[in-house]
C-alpha atoms as a PDB file:
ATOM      1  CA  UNK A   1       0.000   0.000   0.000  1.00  0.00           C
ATOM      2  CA  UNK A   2       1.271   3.167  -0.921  1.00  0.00           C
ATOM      3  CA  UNK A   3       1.212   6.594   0.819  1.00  0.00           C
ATOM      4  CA  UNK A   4      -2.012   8.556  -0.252  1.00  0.00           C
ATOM      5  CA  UNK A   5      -1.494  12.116  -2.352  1.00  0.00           C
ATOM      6  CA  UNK A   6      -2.966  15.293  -0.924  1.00  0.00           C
ATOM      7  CA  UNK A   7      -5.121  17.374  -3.403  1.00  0.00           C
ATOM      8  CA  UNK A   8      -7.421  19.814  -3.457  1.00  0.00           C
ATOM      9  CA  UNK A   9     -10.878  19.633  -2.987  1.00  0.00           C
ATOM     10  CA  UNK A  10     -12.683  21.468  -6.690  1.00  0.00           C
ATOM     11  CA  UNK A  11     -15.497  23.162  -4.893  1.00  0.00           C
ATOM     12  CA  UNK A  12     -16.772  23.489  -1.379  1.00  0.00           C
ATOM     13  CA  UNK A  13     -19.146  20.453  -1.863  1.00  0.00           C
ATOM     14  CA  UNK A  14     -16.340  17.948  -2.957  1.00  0.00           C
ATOM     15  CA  UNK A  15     -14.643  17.100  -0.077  1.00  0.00           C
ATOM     16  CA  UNK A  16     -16.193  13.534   0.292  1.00  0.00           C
ATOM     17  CA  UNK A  17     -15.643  12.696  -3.444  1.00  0.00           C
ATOM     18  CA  UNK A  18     -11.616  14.364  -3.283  1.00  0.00           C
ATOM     19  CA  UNK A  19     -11.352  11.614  -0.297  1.00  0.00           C
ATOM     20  CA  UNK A  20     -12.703   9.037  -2.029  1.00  0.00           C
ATOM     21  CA  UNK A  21     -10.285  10.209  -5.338  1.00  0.00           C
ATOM     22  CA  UNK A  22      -7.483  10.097  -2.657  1.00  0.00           C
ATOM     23  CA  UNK A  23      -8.159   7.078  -1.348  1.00  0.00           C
ATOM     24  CA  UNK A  24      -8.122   5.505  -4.429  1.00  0.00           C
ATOM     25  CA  UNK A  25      -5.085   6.842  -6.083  1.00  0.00           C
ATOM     26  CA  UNK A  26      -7.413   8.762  -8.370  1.00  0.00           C
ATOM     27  CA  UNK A  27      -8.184  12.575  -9.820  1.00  0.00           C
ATOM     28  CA  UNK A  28     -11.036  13.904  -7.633  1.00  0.00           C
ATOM     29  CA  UNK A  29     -12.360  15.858 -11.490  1.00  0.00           C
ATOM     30  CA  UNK A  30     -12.440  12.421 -12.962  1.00  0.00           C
ATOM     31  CA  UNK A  31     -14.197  10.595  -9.982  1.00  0.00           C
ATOM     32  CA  UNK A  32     -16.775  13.523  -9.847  1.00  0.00           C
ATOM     33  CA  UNK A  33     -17.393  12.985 -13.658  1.00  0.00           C
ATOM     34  CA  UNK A  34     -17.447  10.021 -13.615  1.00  0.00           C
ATOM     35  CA  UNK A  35     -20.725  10.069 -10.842  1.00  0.00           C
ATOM     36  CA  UNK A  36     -22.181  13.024 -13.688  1.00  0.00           C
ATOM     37  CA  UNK A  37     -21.802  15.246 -11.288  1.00  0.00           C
ATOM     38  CA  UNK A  38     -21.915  19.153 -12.067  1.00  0.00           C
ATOM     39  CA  UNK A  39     -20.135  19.297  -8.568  1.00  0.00           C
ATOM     40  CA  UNK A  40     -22.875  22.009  -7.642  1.00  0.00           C
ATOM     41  CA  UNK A  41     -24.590  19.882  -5.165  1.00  0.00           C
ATOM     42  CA  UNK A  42     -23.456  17.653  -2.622  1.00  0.00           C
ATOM     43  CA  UNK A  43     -22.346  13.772  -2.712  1.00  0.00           C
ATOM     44  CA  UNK A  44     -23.623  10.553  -0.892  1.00  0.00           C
ATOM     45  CA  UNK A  45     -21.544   8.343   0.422  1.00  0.00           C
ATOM     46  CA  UNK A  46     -23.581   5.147  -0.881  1.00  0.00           C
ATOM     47  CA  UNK A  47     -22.947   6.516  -4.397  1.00  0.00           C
ATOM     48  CA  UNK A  48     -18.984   7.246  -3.767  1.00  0.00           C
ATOM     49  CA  UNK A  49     -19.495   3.346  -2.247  1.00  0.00           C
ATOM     50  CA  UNK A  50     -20.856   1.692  -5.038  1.00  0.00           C
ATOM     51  CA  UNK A  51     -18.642   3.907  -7.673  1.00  0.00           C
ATOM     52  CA  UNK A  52     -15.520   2.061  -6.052  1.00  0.00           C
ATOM     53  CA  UNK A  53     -17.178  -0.785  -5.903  1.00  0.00           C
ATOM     54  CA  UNK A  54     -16.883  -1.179  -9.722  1.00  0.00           C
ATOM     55  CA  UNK A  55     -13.785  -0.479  -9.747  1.00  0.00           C
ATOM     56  CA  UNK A  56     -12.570  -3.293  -6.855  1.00  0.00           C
ATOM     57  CA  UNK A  57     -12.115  -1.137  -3.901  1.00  0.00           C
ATOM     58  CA  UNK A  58     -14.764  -1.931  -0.885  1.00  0.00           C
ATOM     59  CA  UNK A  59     -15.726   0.875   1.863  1.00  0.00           C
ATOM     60  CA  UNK A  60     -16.982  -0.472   4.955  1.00  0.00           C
ATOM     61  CA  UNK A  61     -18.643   2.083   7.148  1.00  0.00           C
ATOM     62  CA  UNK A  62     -18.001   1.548  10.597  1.00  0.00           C
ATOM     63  CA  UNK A  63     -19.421   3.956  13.693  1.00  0.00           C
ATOM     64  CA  UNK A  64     -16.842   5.653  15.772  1.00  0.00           C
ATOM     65  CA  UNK A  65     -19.048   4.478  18.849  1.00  0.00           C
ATOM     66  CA  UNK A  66     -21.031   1.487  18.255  1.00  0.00           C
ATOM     67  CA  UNK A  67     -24.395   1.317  20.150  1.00  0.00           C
ATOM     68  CA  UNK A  68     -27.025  -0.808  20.577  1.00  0.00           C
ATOM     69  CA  UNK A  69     -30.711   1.158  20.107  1.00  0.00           C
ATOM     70  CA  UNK A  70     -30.917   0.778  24.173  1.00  0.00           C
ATOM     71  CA  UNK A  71     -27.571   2.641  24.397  1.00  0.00           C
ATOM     72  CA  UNK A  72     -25.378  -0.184  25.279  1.00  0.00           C
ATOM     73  CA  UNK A  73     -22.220  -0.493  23.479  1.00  0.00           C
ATOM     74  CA  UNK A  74     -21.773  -2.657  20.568  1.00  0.00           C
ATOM     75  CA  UNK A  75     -19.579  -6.200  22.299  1.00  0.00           C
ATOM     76  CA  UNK A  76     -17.472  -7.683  19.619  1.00  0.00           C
ATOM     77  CA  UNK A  77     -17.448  -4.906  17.627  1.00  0.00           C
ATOM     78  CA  UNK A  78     -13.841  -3.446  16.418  1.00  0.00           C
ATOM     79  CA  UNK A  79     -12.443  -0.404  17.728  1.00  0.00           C
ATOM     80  CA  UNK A  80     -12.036   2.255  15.928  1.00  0.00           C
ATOM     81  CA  UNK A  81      -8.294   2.645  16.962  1.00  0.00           C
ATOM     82  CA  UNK A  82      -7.423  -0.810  15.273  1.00  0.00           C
ATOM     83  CA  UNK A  83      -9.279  -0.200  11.856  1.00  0.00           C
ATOM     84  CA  UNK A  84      -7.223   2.762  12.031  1.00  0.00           C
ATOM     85  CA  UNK A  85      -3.862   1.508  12.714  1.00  0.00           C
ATOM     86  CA  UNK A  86      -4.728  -1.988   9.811  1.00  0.00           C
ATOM     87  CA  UNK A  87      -6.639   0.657   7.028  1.00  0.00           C
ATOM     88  CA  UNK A  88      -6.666   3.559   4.933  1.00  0.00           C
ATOM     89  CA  UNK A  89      -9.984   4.838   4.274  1.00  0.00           C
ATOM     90  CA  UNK A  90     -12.239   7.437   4.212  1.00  0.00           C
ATOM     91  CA  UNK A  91     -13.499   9.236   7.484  1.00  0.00           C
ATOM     92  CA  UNK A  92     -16.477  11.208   7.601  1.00  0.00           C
ATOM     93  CA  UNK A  93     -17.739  13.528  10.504  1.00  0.00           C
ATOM     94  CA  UNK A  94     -17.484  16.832  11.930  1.00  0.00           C
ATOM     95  CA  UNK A  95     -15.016  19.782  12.008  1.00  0.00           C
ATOM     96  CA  UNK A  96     -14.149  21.134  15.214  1.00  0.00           C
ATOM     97  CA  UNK A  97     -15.809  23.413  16.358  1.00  0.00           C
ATOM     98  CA  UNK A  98     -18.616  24.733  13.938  1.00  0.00           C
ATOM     99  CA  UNK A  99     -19.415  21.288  13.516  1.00  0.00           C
ATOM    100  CA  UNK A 100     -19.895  21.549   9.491  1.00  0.00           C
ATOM    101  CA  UNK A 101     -20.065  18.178   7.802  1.00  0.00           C
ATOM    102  CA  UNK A 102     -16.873  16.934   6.090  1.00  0.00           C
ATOM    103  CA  UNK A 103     -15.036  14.202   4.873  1.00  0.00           C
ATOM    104  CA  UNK A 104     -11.312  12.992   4.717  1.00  0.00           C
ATOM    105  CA  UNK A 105      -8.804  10.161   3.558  1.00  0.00           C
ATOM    106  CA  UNK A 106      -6.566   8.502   6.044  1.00  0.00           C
ATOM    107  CA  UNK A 107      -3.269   6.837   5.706  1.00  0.00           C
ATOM    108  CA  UNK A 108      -2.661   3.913   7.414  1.00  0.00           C
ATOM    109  CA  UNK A 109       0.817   3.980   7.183  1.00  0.00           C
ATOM    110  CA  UNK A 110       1.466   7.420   8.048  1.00  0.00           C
ATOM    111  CA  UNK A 111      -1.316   7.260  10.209  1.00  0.00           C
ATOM    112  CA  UNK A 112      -2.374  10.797   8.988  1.00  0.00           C
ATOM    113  CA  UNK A 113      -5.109  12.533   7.773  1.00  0.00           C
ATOM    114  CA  UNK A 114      -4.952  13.664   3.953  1.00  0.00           C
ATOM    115  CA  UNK A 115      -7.439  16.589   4.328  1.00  0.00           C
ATOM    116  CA  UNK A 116      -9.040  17.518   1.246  1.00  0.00           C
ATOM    117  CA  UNK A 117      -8.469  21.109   1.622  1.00  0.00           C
ATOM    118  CA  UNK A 118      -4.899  20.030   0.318  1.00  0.00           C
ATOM    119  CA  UNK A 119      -3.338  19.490   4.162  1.00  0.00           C
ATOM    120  CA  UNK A 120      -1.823  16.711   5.989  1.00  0.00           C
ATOM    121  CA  UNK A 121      -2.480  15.970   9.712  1.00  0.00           C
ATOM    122  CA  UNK A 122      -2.640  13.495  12.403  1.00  0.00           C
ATOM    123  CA  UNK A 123      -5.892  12.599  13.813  1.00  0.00           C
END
């Protein structure tokens, strides 16, 4: 597995496809049009999903905090600090500390955020 390259997300409502793109070793333009995007609206993550899909990658989302619908915590489930350490991936959340919705790629191996906003970072 090779180091993921930063690059810069094309409009404010790219970030998830750019991680995606980086992720994959791919040009965020091409992934978004590819999807037949105009990139003036936002993405799903189901439809980023699927995309790679095709093209033999697999996403598996995971929660942060698993919990059962009585609020118990999910037994047997990984933690979030292993997948983290064993894959690169996408993570998608919340900045800090407006809260806006956003997406990244992580590196495994450098165990570092590549921030679509064309930054590197640890978590």
């Amino acid at each position: 597995m090779r180091c993921l390259i930063p690059q810069r997300q094309p409009s404010q409502w790219s970030c998830l496809p750019t991680s995606f793109a980086i992720a994959m070793g791919f040009d965020a333009k091409a992934v978004i049009a590819a999807l037949k995007h105009d990139d003036s609206q936002g993405f799903h993550p189901q439809e980023l999903q699927w995309f790679a899909l095709q093209l033999g990658f697999t996403f598996i989302a995971f929660d942060a905090e698993p919990m059962f619908s009585d609020g118990s915590p999910g037994q047997g489930c990984p933690s979030m600090e292993r997948l983290l350490k064993l894959y690169s991936g996408v993570l998608i959340g919340w900045t800090k500390p407006n809260r806006k919705d956003h997406a990244v790629a992580w590196c495994h191996i450098m165990q570092k955020v590549v921030d679509p906003n064309f930054d590197v970072y640890p978590i």
